[in-house]
Each structure stands twice: as structure tokens, then as C-alpha cells.
Protein backbone atom coordinates (compact mmCIF):
# COMPACT_ATOMS: atom_id res chain seq x y z
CA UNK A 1 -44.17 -49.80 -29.54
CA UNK A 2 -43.52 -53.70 -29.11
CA UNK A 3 -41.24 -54.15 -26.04
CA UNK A 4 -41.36 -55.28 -22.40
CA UNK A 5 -41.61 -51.07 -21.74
CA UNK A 6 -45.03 -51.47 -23.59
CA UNK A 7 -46.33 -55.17 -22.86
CA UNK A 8 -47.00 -55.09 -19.09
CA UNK A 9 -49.44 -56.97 -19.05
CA UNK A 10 -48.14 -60.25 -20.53
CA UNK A 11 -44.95 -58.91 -19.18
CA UNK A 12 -42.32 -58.90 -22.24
CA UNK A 13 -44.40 -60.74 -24.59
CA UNK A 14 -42.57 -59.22 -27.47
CA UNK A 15 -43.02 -59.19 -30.99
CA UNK A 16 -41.53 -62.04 -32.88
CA UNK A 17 -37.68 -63.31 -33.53
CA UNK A 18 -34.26 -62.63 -33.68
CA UNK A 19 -32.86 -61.21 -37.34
CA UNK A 20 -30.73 -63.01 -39.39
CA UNK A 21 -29.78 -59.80 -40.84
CA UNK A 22 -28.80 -58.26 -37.65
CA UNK A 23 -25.05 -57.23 -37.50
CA UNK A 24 -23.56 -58.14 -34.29
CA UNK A 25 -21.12 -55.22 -33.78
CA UNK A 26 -18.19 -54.53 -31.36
CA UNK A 27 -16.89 -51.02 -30.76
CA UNK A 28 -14.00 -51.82 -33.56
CA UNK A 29 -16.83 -52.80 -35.87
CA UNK A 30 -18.76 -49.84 -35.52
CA UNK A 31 -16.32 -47.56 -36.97
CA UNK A 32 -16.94 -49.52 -40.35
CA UNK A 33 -20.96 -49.09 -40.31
CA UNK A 34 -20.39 -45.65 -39.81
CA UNK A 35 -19.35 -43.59 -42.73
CA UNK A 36 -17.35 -40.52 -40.83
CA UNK A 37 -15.85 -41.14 -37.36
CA UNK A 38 -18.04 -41.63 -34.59
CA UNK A 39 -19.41 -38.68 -33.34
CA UNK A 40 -20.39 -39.98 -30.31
CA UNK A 41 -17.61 -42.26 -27.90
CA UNK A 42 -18.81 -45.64 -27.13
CA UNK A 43 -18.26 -47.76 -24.13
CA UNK A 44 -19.18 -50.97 -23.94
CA UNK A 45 -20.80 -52.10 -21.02
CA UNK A 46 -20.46 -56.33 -20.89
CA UNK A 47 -21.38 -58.99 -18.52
CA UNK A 48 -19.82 -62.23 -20.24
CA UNK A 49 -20.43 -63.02 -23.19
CA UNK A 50 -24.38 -62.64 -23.43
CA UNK A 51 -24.41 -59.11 -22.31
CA UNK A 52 -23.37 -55.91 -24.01
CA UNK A 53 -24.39 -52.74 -23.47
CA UNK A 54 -23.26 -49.19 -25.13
CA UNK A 55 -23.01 -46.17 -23.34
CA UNK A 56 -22.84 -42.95 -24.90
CA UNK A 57 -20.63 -39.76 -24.23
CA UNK A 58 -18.96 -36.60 -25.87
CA UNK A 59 -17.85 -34.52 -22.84
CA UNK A 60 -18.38 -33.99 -19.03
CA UNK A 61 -22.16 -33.36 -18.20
CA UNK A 62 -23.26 -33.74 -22.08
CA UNK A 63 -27.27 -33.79 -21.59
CA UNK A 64 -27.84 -35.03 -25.23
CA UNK A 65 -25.86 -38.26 -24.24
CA UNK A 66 -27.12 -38.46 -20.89
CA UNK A 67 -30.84 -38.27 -22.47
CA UNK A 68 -29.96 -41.58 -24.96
CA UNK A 69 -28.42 -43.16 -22.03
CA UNK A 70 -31.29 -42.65 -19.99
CA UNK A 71 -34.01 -43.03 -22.72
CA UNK A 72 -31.93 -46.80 -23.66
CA UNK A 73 -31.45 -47.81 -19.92
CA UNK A 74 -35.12 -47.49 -18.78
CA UNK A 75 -36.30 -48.94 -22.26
CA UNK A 76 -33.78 -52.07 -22.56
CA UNK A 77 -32.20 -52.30 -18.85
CA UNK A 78 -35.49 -51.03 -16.77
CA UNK A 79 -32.90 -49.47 -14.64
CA UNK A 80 -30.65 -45.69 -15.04
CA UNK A 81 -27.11 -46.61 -14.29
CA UNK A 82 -24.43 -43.85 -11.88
CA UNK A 83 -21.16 -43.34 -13.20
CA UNK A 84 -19.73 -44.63 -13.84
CA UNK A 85 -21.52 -47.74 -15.47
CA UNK A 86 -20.72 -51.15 -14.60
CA UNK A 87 -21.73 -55.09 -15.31
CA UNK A 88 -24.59 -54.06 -12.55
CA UNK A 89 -26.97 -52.64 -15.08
CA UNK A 90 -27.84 -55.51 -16.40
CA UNK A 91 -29.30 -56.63 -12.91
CA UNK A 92 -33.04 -55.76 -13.61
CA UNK A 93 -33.01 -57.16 -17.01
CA UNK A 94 -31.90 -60.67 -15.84
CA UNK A 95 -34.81 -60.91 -13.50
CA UNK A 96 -37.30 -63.90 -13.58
CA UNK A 97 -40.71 -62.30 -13.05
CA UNK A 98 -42.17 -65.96 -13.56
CA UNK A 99 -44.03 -64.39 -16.76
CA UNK A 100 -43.70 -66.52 -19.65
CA UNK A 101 -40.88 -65.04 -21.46
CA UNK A 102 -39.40 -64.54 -18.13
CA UNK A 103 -35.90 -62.85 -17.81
CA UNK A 104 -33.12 -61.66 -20.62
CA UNK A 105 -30.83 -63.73 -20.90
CA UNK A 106 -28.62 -62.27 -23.91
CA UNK A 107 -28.54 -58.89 -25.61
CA UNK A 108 -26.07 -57.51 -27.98
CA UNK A 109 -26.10 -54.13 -29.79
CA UNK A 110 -25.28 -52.61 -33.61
CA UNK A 111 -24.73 -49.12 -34.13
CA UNK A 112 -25.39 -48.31 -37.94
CA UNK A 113 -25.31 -44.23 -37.89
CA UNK A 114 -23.07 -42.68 -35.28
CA UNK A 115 -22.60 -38.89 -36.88
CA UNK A 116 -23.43 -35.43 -35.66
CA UNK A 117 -27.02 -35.15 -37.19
CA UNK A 118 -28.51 -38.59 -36.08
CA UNK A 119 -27.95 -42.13 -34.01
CA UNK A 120 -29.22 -45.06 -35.43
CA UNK A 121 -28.87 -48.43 -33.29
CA UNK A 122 -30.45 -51.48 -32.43
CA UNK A 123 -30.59 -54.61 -30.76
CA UNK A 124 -30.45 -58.68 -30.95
CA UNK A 125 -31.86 -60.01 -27.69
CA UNK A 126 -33.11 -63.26 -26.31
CA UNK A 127 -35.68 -64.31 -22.90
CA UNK A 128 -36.31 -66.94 -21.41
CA UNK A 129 -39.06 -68.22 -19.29
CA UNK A 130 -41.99 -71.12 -19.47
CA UNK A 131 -40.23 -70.88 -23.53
CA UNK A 132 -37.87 -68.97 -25.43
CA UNK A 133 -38.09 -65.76 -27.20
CA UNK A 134 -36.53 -63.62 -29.58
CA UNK A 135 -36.08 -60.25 -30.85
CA UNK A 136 -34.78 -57.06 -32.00
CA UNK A 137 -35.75 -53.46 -31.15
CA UNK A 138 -34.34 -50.28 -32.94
CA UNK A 139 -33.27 -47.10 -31.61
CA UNK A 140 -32.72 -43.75 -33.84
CA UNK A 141 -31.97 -40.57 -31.76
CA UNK A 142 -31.40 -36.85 -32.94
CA UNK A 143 -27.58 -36.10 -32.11
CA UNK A 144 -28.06 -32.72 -31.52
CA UNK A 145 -30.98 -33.00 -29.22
CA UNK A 146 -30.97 -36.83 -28.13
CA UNK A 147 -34.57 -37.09 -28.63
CA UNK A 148 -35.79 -40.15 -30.45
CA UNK A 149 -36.72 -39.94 -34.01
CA UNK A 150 -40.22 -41.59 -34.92
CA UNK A 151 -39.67 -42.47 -38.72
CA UNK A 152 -42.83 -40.55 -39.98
CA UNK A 153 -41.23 -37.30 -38.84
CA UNK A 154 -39.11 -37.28 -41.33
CA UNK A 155 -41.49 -37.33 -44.32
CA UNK A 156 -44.19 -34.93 -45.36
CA UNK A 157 -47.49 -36.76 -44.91
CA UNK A 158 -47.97 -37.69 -48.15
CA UNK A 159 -44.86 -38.51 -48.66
CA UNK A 160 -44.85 -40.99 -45.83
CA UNK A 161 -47.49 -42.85 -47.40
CA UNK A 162 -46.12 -43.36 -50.32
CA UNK A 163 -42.70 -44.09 -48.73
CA UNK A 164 -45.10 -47.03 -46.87
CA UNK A 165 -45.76 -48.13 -50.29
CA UNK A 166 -42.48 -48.79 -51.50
CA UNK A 167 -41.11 -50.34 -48.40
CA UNK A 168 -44.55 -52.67 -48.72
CA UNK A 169 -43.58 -53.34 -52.37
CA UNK A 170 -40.00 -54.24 -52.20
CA UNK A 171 -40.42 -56.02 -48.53
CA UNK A 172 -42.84 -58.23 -50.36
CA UNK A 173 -40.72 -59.18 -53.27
CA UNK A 174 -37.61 -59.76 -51.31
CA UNK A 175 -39.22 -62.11 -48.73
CA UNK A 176 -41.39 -64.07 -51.79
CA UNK A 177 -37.88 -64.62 -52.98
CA UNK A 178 -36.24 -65.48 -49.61
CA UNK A 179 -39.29 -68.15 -49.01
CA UNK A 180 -38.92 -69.48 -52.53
CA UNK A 181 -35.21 -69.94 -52.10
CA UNK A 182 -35.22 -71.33 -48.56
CA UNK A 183 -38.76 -72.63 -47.75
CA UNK A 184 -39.40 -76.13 -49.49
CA UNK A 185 -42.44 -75.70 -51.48
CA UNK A 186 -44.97 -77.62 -49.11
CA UNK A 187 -44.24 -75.66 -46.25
CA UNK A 188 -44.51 -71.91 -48.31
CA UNK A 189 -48.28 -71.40 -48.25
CA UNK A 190 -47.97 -70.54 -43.83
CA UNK A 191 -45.14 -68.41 -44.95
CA UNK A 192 -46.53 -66.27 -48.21
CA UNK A 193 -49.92 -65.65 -46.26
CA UNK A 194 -47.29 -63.40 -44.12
CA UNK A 195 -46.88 -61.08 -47.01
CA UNK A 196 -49.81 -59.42 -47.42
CA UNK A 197 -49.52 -58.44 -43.57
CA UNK A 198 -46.51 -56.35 -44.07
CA UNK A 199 -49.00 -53.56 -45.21
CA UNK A 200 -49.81 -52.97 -41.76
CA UNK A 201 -47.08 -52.39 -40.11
CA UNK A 202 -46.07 -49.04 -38.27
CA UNK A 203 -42.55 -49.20 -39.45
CA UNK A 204 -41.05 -48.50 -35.68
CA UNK A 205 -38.58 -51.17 -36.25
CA UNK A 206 -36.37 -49.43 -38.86
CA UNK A 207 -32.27 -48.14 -38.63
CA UNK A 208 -30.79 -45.70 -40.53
CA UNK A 209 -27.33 -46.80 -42.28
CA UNK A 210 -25.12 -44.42 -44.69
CA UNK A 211 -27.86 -42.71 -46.90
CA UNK A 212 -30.20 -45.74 -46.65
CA UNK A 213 -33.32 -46.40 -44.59
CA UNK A 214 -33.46 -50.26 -43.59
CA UNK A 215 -36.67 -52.15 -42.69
CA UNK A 216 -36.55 -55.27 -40.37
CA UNK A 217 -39.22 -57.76 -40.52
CA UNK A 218 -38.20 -60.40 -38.38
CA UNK A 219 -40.33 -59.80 -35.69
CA UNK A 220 -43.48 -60.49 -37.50
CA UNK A 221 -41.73 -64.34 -37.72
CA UNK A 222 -43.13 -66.75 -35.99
CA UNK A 223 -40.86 -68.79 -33.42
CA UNK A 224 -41.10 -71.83 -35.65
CA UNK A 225 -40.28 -69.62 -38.72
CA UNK A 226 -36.61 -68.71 -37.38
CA UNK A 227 -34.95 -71.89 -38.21
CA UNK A 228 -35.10 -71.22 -42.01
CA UNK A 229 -32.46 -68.41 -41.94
CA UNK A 230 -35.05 -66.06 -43.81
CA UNK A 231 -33.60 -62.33 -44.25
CA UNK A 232 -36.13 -60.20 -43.09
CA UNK A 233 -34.22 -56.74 -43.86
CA UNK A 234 -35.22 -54.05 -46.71
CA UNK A 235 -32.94 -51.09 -47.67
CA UNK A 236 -34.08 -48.35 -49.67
CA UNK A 237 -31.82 -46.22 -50.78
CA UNK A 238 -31.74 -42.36 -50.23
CA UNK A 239 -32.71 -41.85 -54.44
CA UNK A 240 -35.31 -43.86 -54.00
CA UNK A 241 -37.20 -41.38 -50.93
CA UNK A 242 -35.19 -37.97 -51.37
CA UNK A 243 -38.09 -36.34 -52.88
CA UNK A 244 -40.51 -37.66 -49.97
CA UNK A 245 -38.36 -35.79 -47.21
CA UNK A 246 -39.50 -32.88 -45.31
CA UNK A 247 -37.22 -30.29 -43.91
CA UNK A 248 -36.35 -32.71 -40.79
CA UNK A 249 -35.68 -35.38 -42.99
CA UNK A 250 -33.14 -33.44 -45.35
CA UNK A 251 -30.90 -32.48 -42.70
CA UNK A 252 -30.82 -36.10 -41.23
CA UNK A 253 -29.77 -36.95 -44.73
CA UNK A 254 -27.24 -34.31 -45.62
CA UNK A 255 -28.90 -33.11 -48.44
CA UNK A 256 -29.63 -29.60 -47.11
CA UNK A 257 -27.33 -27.61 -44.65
CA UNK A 258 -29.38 -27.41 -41.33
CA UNK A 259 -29.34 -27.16 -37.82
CA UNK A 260 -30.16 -30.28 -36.59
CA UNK A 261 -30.89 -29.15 -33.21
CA UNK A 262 -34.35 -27.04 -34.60
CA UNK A 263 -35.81 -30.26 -35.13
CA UNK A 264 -37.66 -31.91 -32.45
CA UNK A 265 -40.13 -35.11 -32.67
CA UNK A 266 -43.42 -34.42 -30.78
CA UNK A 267 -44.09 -38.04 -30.86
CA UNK A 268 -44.12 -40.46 -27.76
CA UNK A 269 -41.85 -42.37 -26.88
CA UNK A 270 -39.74 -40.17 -25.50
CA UNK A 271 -37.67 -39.21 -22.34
CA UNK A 272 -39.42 -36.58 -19.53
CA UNK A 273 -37.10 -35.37 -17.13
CA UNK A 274 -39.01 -34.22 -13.65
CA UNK A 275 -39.86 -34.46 -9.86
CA UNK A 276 -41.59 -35.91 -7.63
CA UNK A 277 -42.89 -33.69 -4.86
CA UNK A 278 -40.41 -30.95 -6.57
CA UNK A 279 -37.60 -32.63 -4.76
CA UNK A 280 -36.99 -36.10 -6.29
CA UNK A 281 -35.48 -36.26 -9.60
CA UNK A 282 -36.93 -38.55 -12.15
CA UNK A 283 -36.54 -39.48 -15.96
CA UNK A 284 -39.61 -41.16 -17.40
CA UNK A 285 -39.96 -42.83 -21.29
CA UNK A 286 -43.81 -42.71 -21.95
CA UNK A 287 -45.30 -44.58 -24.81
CA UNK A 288 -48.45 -45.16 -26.66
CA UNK A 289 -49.30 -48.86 -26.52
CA UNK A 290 -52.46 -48.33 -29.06
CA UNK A 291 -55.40 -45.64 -29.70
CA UNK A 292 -58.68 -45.84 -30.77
CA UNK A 293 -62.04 -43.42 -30.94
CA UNK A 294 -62.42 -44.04 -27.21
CA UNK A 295 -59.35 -44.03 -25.59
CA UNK A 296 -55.43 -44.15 -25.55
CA UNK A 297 -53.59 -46.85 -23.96
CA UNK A 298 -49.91 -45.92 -22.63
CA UNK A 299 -47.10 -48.38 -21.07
CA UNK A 300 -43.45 -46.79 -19.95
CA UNK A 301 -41.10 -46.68 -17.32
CA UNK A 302 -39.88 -44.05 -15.16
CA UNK A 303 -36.57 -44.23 -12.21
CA UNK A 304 -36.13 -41.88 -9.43
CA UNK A 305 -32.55 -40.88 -10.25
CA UNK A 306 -31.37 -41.81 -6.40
CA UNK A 307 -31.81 -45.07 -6.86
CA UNK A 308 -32.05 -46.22 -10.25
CA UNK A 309 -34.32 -49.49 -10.33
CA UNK A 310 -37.36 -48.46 -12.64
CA UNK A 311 -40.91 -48.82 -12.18
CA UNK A 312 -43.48 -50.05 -14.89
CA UNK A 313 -46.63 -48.08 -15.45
CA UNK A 314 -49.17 -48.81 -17.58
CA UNK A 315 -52.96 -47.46 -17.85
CA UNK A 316 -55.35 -45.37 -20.40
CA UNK A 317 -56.70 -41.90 -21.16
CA UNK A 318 -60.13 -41.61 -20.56
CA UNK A 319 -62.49 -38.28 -19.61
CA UNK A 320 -59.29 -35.79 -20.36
CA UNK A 321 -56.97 -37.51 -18.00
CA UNK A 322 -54.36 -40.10 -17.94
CA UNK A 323 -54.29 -42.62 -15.14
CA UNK A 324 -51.52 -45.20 -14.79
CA UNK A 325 -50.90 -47.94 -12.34
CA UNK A 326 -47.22 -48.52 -10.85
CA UNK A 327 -45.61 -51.66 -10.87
CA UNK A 328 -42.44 -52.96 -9.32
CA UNK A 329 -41.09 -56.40 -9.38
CA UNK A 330 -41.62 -58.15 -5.50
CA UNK A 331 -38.73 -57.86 -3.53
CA UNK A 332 -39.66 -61.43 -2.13
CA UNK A 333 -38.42 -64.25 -4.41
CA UNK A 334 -40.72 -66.96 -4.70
CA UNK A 335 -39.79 -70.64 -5.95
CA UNK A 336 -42.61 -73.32 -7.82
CA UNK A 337 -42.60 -74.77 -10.82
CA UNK A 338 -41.58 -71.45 -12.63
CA UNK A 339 -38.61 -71.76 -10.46
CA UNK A 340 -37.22 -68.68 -8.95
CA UNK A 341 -38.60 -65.46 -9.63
CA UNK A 342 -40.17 -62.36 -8.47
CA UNK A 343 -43.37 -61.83 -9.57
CA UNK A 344 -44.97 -57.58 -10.76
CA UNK A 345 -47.16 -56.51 -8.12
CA UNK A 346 -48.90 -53.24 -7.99
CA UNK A 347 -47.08 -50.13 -6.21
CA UNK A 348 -49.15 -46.91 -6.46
CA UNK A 349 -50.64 -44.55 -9.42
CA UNK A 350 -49.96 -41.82 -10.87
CA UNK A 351 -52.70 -39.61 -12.81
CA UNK A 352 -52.43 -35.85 -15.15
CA UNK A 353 -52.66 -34.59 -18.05
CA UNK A 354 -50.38 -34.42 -21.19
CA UNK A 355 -49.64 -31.64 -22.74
CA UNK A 356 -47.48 -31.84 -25.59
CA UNK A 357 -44.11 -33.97 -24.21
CA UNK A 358 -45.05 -32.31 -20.46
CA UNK A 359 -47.02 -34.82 -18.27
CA UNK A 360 -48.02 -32.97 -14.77
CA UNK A 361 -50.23 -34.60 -12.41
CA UNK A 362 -50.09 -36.62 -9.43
CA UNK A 363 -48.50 -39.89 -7.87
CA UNK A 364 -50.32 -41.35 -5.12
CA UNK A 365 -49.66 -44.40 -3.05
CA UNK A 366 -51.18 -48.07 -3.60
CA UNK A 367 -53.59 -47.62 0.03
CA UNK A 368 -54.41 -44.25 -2.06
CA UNK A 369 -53.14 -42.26 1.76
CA UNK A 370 -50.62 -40.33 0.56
CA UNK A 371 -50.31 -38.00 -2.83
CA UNK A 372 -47.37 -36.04 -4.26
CA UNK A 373 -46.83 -33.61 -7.39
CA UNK A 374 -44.98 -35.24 -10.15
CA UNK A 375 -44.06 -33.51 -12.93
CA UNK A 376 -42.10 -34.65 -16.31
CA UNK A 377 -41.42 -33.08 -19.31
CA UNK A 378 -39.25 -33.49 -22.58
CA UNK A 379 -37.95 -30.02 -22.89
């Protein structure tokens, strides 16, 4: 997963530029994307004109909305809003953390799918630190159960792969065109040595709209490559896949009659809802950064409820047990020739095991004195 939630390190060093495909959508708008009428209600959540936000609801104490609310705040805002929501979410997102993309400093979302088996959104957003950057990030949740939806669960394993072939095969042919049409002909080699990388991508940056998947490229652009107004998007249409679909994948289609609920992902990210020291309540979205033979690397966020403001963690699973460092941004504001900004430090740890979408373990403070039970878990 390619977002400041799983890029500590370089601190939102994120994965390429802004879509020219990417519809721009109000609430009014989103009625038209969606096929049947929203299932969900959407408030928009804006600070000027840079900032929008969409918050999610059905009824009073709806935990499938809360859990997208949550799952998007943590992931996008780095902080879990009260009710009700204001302009004061964005307040952790607009921080300078002197990195070199530094803070956001525009975000706007599309909804594509708003029905009662899934929830298919994403969004344009910009930073700003040392340089520019920009972006876009998908979101597809079940709407039965609110967890996210990783795109391989809803194709048997073979036919995932060759769903990966087709998307490779008609990604490459539409962006050979798009560089042929748009790139003049002495600057196309940097650009066509970009197809053959398309092959290796995990797909994570996909939207479901109507009865077709869509593929966005445009983070695999270079900054440099944005100015040429390339359309990085792919749709395949539903007759094109239907017979790849497993059971999950059916009844997030239509095609078969379902319970949509009886369908859960098992795959991270997701949202774990938990304590600390069996008294403070927290919400946690752990993800898998990269894996290998040797170990797996995780970045996420997690927000004690009470207060809101999240707290990075980031670290690897080694010898049977996960151990993360904490970071929060310094509540000192220091000014240089980054100008203004508060810098990550290091907070604590936390270290467990993972079992399943349950993490139970341990937090423990950053002079390693004091150590609390903290427990998390999906279901």
C-alpha cells in the first residue's frame, strides 16, 4: 500500500501523480456515478476550496459507517473526527513535518459505487514540501460489513491471474496510444519503457464503477510526465471478467443473489477496533508495506478514540512477533530553511502477535518504564 499510512520513513513519499482521469465529484455529482440511489448519505466535510472530505452515515450508531469513517480518517486525515465532523479534521493533514513532500495541501474525493453490496471511492490529492507532489489513492469497502475490499478477493486464484493479464494487455495498448497521440515522437522512448512495468503492479489502485472494474495508472507517472495530459485509466467491463469471479465477487457484481455481509476480506489493510490497558478505546488500520522469505514489513496508524490525533507506527515481523515503533509529530514547531514545521519523533512501541485480523500484544513507553495490554481486532 503506497500512502503516507505506509511510507514513514520518507514520510509521504507517495507513489507518483495526480490522474487526468480522475472525476472530481460533489455530492450532486455522485448521484450520477452511481447507478441506484446512494445507499449510503454523504456529507461533505470542506475547508475552502482545497479541502473536501466525505463522511458516511445510514442511521444513529451505524458501525459499518462508523468503520469506513474511521478506516478513511486515520488513512487520509491521520486523525478520527467526534460528531459531529467539522473543517477541524483536516488539521493533521495540513501539517509541515519538514519531510520533503511536507504537508497536504488539497484533497478532493469521487465516489463511483455507492449501493448496498459495495463502496467504491477515491481520491485526487496534492503535498507540498522541499517540491510538489501528486496523487490518487482508492478506497473500495464492503457495504454490509465496511471492511475494505482487496481486489484479489474477488477472483478465484486463477482467475485473478488471468484477470492481471487482461488489465496488463489493454493498459498497455491504451497508454501506447495515449503516448503516440500526445507525446511528440522524440520524447516517447522515456515514456514506452513505462509499459512493460505495468506487469508488476499489485493492482491496489483500482475503483469499481456500474458493472466495470477501472485501473488507474497515474501514479506510476513521473512528476515531469504529468504535463502531457496522458489518461492513465483502464475499464474492463463486467463480460469481459464474469467468468473469473468467485462467490465474493458475484455478489459485489449482482450476478448472483447473496448476502453480502458473509463475505469478509482477511487481507490487511484493515480497521482493528481495541484497548489499551482494557480501558482506552482505540481503532487501528494495519498494513503490509512489503514481504519477503525473511520478514514482513508493516506501516499503519492507530487513534485513541478520546482524543483523536493518530499515531504512526511502523516496524517488521521477525522470530514470530511483530514489533512496531510509535511516532507522533513534535508538539514543538521548529522554523529553518524548511520553514515551519514539526518534525516525527519517536513515542513508544508496541509488540504481539497477529492472528488473523486480531493483533494482541503490548505497548510500552519510549524510556521502555512502563507497559500496557493493547489489543485490536477486525471482528
Amino acid at each position: 500500500m503506497k500512502r503516507r499510512a505506509l511510507e514513514f520513513l520518507d514520510q509521504r513519499l507517495a507513489q507518483g501523480l495526480c490522474a487526468v482521469g480522475f472525476m472530481i465529484v460533489t455530492v450532486l455529482s455522485t448521484s450520477a456515478v452511481c447507478a441506484a440511489p446512494a445507499y449510503f448519505r454523504t456529507k461533505m466535510i470542506s475547508d475552502g476550496e482545497e479541502f473536501s472530505f466525505p463522511i458516511f452515515s445510514r442511521e444513529k450508531a451505524d458501525k459499518v459507517s462508523t468503520r469506513i469513517n474511521q478506516f478513511l480518517q486515520l488513512s487520509e486525515l491521520y486523525f478520527v473526527s467526534k460528531h459531529p465532523a467539522s473543517a477541524y479534521i483536516f488539521h493533521q493533514a495540513k501539517v509541515n513535518d519538514g519531510s520533503i513532500y511536507g504537508a497536504k495541501f488539497a484533497m478532493s474525493p469521487s465516489i463511483y459505487s455507492n449501493n448496498d453490496r459495495v463502496l467504491s471511492l477515491g481520491f485526487s490529492e496534492s503535498s507540498s514540501g522541499a517540491t510538489t507532489h501528486y496523487w490518487v489513492q482508492y478506497y473500495t469497502f464492503n457495504s454490509a460489513t465496511g471492511r475494505r475490499i482487496e481486489l484479489s478477493d474477488l477472483f478465484t486464484e486463477d482467475g485473478y491471474r488471468k484477470f492481471k493479464d487482461l488489465v496488463f494487455e489493454r493498459r498497455s495498448a491504451k497508454y501506447r496510444k495515449e503516448v503516440e497521440k500526445k507525446v511528440e515522437p522524440d520524447e516517447r522512448e522515456g515514456f514506452l519503457d513505462l509499459a512493460d512495468s505495468f506487469q508488476d503492479d499489485d493492482l491496489s489502485d483500482y475503483y469499481i464503477q456500474r458493472r466495470s472494474i477501472v485501473i488507474d495508472g497515474s501514479n506510476w507517472l513521473g512528476k515531469g510526465m504529468m504535463t502531457y495530459g496522458l489518461d492513465m485509466t483502464a475499464g474492463v467491463s463486467l463480460s469481459s471478467f464474469k467468468e473469473y469471479l468467485n462467490d465474493y465477487g458475484r455478489a459485489v457484481f449482482g450476478i448472483e443473489r447473496a448476502n453480502i455481509s458473509t463475505f469478509r476480506s482477511e487481507q490487511l489493510p484493515q480497521l482493528l477496533s481495541g484497548t489499551v490497558n482494557g480501558t482506552y478505546p482505540i481503532v487501528m488500520v494495519l498494513g503490509i508495506e512489503y514481504k519477503d522469505e525473511y520478514a514482513t514489513s508493516y506501516r499503519g496508524y492507530y487513534a485513541y478514540l478520546r482524543y483523536g490525533e493518530a499515531l504512526m507506527i511502523s516496524g517488521d515481523d521477525r522470530k514470530d512477533q511483530i514489533d512496531l515503533t510509535e511516532h507522533i509529530l513534535s508538539p514543538t514547531v521548529i522554523n529553518n530553511e524548511l520553514g515551519p514545521h514539526r518534525p516525527v519523533q519517536d513515542s513508544g512501541y508496541i509488540s504481539g502477535k497477529l492472528s488473523g485480523l486480531t493483533f494482541s500484544g503490548t505497548w510500552t513507553d519510549l524510556a521502555r518504564s512502563k507497559q500496557l495490554s493493547l489489543y485490536a481486532s477486525a471482528d
